[in-house]
Structure formats: structure tokens, C-alpha cells
N, C-alpha and C. Protein backbone atom coordinates (compact mmCIF):
# COMPACT_ATOMS: atom_id res chain seq x y z
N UNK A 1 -11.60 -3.12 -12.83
CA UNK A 1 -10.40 -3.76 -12.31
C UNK A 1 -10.69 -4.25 -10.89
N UNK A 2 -10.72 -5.59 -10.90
CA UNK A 2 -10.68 -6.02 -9.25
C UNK A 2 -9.54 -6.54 -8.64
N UNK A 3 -9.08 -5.75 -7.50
CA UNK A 3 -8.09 -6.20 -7.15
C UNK A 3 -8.02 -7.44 -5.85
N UNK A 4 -8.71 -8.11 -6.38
CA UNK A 4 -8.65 -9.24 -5.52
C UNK A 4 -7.97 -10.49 -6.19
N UNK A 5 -7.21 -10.94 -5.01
CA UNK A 5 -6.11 -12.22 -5.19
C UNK A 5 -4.94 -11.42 -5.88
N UNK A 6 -4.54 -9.84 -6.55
CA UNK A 6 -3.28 -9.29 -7.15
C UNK A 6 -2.92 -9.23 -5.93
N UNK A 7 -1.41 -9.35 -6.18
CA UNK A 7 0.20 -8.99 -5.09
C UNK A 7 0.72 -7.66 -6.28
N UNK A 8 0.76 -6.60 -5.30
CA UNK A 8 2.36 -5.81 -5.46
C UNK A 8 3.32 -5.75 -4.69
N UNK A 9 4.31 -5.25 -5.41
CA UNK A 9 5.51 -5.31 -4.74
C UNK A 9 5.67 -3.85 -4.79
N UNK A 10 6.45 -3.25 -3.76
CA UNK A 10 6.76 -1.91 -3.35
C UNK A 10 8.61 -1.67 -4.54
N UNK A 11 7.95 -0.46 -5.21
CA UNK A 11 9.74 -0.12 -6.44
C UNK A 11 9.85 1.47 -5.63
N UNK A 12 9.17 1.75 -4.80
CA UNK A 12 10.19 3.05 -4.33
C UNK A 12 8.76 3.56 -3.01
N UNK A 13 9.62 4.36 -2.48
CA UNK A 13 9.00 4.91 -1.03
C UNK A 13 10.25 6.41 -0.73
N UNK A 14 9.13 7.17 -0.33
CA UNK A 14 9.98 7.97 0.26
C UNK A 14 10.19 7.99 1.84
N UNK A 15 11.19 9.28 2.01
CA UNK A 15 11.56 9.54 3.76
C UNK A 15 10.38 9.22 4.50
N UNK A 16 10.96 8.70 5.61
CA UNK A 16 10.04 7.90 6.68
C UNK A 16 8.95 7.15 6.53
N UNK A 17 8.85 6.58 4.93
CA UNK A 17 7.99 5.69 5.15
C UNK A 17 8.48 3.97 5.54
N UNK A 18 8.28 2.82 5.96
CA UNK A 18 8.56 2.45 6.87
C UNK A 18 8.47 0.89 5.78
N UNK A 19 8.27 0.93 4.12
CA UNK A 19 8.36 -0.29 3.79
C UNK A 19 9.20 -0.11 2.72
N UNK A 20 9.84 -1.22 2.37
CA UNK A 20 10.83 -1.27 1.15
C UNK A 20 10.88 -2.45 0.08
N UNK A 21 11.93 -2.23 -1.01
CA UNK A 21 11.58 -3.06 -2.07
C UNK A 21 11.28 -4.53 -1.78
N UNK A 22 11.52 -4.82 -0.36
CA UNK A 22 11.45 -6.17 -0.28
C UNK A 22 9.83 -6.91 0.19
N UNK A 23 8.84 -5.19 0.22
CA UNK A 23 7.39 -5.24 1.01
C UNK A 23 6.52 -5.91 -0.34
N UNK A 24 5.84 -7.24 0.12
CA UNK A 24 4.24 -7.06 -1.21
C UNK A 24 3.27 -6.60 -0.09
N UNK A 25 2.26 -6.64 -0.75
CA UNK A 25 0.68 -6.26 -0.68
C UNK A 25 -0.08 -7.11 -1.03
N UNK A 26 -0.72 -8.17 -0.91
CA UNK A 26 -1.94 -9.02 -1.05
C UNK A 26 -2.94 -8.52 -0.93
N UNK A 27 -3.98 -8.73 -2.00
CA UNK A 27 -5.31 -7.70 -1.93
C UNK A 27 -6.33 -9.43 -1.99
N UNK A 28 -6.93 -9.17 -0.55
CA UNK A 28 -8.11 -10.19 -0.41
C UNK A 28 -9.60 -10.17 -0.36
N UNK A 29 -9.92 -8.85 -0.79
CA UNK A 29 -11.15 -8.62 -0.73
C UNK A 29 -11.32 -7.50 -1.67
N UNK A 30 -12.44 -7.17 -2.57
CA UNK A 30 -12.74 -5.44 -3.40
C UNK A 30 -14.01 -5.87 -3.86
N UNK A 31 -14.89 -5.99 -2.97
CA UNK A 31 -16.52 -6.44 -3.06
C UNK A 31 -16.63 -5.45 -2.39
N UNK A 32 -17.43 -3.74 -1.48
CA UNK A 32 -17.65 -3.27 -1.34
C UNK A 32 -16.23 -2.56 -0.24
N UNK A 33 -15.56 -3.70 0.41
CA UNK A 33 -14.61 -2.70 1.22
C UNK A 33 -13.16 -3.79 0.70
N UNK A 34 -12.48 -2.79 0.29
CA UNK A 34 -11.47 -3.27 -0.50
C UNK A 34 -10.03 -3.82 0.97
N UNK A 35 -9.66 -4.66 0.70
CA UNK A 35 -8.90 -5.52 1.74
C UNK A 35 -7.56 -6.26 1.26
N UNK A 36 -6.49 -5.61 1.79
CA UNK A 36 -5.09 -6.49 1.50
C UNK A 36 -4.28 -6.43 3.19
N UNK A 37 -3.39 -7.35 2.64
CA UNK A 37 -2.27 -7.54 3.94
C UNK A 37 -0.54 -7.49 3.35
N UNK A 38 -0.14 -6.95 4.03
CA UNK A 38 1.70 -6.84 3.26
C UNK A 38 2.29 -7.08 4.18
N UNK A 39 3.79 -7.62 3.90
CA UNK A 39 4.96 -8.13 4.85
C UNK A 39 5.72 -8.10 4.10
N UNK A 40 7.12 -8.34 5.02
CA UNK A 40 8.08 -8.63 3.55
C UNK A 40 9.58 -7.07 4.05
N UNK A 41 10.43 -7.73 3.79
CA UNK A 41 11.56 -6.44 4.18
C UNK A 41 11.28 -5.68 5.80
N UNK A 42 11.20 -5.00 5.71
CA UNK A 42 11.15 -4.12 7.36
C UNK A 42 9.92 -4.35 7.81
N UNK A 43 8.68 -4.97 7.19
CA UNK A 43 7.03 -5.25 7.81
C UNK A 43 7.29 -5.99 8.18
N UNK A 44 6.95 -6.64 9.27
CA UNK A 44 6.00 -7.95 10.08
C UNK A 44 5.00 -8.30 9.43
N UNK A 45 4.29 -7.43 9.40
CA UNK A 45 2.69 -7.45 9.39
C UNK A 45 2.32 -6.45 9.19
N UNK A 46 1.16 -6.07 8.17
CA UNK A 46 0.58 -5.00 7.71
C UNK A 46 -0.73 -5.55 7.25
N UNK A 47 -1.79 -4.26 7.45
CA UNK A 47 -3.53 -4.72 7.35
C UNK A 47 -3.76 -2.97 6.84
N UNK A 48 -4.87 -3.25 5.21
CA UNK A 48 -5.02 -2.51 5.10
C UNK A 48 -7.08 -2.08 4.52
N UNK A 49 -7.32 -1.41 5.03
CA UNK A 49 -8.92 -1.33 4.59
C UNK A 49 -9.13 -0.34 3.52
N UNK A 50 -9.85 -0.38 2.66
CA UNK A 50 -10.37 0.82 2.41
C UNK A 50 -11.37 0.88 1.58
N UNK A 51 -11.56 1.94 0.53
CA UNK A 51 -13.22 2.25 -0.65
C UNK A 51 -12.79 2.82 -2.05
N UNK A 52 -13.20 2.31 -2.77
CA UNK A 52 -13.02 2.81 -3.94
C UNK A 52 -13.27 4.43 -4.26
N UNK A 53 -12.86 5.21 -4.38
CA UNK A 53 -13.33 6.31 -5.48
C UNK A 53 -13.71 6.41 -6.45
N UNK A 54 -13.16 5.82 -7.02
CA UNK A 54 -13.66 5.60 -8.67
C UNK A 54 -12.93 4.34 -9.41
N UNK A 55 -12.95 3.93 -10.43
CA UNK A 55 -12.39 2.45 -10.89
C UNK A 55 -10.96 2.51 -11.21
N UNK A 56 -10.45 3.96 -10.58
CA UNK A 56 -8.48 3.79 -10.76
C UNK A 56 -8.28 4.57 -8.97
N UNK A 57 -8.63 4.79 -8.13
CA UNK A 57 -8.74 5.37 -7.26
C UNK A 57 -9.36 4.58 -5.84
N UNK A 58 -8.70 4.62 -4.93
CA UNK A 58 -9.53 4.53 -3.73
C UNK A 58 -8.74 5.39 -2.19
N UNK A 59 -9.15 5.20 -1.20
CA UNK A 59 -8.48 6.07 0.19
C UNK A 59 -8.60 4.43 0.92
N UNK A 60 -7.60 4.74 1.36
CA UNK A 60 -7.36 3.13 2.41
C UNK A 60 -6.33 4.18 3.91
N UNK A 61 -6.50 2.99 4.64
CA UNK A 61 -6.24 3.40 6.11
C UNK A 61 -5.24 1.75 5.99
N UNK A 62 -4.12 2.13 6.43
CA UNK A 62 -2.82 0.77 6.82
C UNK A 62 -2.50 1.12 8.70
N UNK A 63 -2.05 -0.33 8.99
CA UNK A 63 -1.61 -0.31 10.02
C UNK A 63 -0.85 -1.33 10.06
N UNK A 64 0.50 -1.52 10.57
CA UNK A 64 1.77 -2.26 10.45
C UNK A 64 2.58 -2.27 11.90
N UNK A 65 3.46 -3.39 12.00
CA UNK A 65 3.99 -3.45 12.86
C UNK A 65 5.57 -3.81 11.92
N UNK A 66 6.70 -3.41 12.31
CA UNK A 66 7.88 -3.45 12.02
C UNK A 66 9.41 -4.07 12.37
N UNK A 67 9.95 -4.93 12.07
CA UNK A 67 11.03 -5.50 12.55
C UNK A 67 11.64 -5.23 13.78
N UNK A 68 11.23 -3.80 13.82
CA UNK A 68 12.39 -2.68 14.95
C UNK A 68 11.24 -2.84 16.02
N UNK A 69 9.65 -2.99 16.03
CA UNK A 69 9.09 -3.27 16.83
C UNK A 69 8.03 -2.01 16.95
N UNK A 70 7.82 -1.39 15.89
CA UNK A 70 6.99 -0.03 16.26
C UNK A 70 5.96 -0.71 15.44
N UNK A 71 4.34 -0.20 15.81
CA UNK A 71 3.35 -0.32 15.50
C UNK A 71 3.11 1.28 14.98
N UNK A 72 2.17 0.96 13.79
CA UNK A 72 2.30 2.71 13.20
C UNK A 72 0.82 2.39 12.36
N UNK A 73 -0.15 3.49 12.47
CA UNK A 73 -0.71 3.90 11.20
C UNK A 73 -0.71 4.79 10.55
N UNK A 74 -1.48 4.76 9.25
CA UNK A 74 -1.82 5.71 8.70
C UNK A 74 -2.85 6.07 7.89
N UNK A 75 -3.06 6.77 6.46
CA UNK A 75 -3.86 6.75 5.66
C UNK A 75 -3.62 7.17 4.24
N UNK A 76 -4.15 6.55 3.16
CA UNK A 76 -3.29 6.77 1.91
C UNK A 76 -4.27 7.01 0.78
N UNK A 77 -3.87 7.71 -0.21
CA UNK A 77 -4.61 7.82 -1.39
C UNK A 77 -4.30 7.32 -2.71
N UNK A 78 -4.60 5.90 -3.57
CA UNK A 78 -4.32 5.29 -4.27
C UNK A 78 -4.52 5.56 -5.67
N UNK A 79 -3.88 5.52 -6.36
CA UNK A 79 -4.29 5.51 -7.80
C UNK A 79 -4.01 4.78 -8.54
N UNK A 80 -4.35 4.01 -9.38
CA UNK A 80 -3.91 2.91 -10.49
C UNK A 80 -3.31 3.55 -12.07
N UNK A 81 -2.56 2.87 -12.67
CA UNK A 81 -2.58 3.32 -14.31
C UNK A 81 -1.05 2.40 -14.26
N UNK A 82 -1.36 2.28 -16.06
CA UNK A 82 -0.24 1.17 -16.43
C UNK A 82 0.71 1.98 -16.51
N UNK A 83 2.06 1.54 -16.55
CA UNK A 83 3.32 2.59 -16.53
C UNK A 83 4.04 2.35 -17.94
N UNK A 84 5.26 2.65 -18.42
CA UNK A 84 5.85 2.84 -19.49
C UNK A 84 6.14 1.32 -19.82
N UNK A 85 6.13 0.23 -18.77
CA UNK A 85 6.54 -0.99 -19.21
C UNK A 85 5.12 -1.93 -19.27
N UNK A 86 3.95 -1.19 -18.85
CA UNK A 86 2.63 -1.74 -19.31
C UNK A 86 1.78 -2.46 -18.20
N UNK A 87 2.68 -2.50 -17.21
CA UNK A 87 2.41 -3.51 -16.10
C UNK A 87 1.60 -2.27 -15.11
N UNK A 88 0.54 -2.59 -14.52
CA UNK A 88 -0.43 -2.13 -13.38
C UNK A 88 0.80 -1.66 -12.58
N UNK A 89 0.38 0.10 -11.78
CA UNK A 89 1.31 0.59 -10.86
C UNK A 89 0.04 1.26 -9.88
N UNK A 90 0.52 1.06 -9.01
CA UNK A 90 -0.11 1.65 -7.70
C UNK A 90 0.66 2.61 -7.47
N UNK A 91 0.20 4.31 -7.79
CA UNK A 91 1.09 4.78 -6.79
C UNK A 91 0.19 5.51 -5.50
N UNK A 92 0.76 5.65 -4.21
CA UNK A 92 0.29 6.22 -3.25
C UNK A 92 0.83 7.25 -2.37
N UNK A 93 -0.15 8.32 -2.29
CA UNK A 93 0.19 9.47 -1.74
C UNK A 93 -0.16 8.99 -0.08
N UNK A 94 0.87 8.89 0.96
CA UNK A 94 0.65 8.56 2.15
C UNK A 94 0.91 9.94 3.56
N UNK A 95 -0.21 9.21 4.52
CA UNK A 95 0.36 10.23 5.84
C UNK A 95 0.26 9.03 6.89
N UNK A 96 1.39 9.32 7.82
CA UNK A 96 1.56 8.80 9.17
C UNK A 96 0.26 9.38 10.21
N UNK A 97 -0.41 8.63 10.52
CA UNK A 97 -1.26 9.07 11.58
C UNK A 97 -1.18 9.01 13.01
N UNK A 98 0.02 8.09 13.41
CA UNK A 98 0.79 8.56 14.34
C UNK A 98 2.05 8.69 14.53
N UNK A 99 3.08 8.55 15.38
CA UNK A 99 4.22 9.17 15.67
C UNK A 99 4.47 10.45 14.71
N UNK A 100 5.54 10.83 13.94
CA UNK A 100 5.75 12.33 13.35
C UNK A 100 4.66 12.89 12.47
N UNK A 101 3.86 11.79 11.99
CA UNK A 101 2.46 12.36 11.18
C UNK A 101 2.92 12.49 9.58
N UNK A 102 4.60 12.35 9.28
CA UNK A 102 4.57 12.81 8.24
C UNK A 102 4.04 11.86 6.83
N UNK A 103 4.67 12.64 6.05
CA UNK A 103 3.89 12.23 4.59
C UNK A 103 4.79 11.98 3.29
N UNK A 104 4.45 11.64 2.17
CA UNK A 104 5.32 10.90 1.50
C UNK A 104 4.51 10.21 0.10
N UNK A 105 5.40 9.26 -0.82
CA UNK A 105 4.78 8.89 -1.87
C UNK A 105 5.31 7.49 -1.88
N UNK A 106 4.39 6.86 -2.08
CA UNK A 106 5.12 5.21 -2.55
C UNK A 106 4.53 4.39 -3.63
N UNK A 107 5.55 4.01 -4.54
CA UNK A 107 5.02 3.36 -5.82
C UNK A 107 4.86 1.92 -5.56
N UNK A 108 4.22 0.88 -6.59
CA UNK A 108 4.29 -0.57 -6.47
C UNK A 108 3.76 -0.90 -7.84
N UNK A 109 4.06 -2.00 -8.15
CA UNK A 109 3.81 -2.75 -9.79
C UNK A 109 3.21 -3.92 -9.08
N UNK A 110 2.41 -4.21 -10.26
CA UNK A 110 1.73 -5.42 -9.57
C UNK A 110 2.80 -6.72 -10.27
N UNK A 111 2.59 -7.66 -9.44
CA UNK A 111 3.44 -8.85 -9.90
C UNK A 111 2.66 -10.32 -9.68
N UNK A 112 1.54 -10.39 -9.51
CA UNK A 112 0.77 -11.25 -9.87
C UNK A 112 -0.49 -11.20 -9.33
């Protein structure tokens, strides 16, 4: 699965994470360091890097800036698999790496 040129869209996030249904994800690179950018709802701007684990899996590091004006990173652990309606889901286990540090889960379907 290469995720280069797919968009998701964000279907749920928990407490304090900082994007919502209105966030995609553009994935522009998964040739050795996997590369997307998201905006959209409460993002400005979001940049995200990271490495595969295995061919449903990778760890990526995000960093975003926000409507309200806060700059924030963090780091996340990805997993792929089709869901009950068949369509590609990202879900991700996330931590804040700065301000409260906390942590959380956020899903996304891919949409093209």
C-alpha cells in the first residue's frame, strides 16, 4: 500500500487533540520517509514525517499550527485496515510533545 497522492479525512479525535472532522491529510511522499500535510477545520497548517513499520503500520512525528494561534507537536502511531464499510481507515494512537503532553486516539478514512 503506498500512500502517496491518498487524502484522509479525520471521523473522530479525542480530548485535546487539536483537529476535527473538517481536517484532511495529504500524503506526498512513502519512498523511504513517508510525508503528508493537513489543514482544514481548526489546522492552518500541519507537516507530518515519518517510517514505516511494517506494510499496515508506521510512527510519524506532526507539527501544526492552529486557528487560535498555538503551534504544537507531537508523535503518533499509525495503523491501517479496511473498516466495516470497506474503505481504508487510519487509526492513530497520538501524544502531545509539547504543552500538556497528553494523549489520545484519532481515526480517518481515506477519501481519495
Amino acid at each position: 500500500m503506498n500512500l502517496k497522492g491518498k487524502t484522509f479525512r479525520a471521523v473522530s479525535n479525542t480530548a485535546h487533540g487539536s483537529i476535527n472532522t473538517d481536517t484532511k491529510m495529504h500524503f506526498t511522499s512513502d519512498k523511504g520517509v513517508v510525508a503528508a500535510d493537513y489543514k482544514g477545520g481548526t489546522i492552518v497548517t500541519g507537516h507530518v514525517l515519518g517510517k514505516r513499520v511494517n506494510e499496515t503500520e508506521m510512527d510519524l512525528v506532526y507539527l501544526s499550527a492552529t486557528i487560535s494561534g498555538d503551534v504544537r507537536a507531537g508523535k503518533a502511531h499509525a495503523k491501517f485496515s479496511r473498516g466495516e464499510d470497506r474503505k481504508l481507515h487510519m487509526h492513530m494512537d497520538w501524544q502531545w510533545l509539547t504543552g500538556d503532553h497528553s494523549s489520545g486516539q484519532s481515526d480517518w478514512v481515506l477519501v481519495s
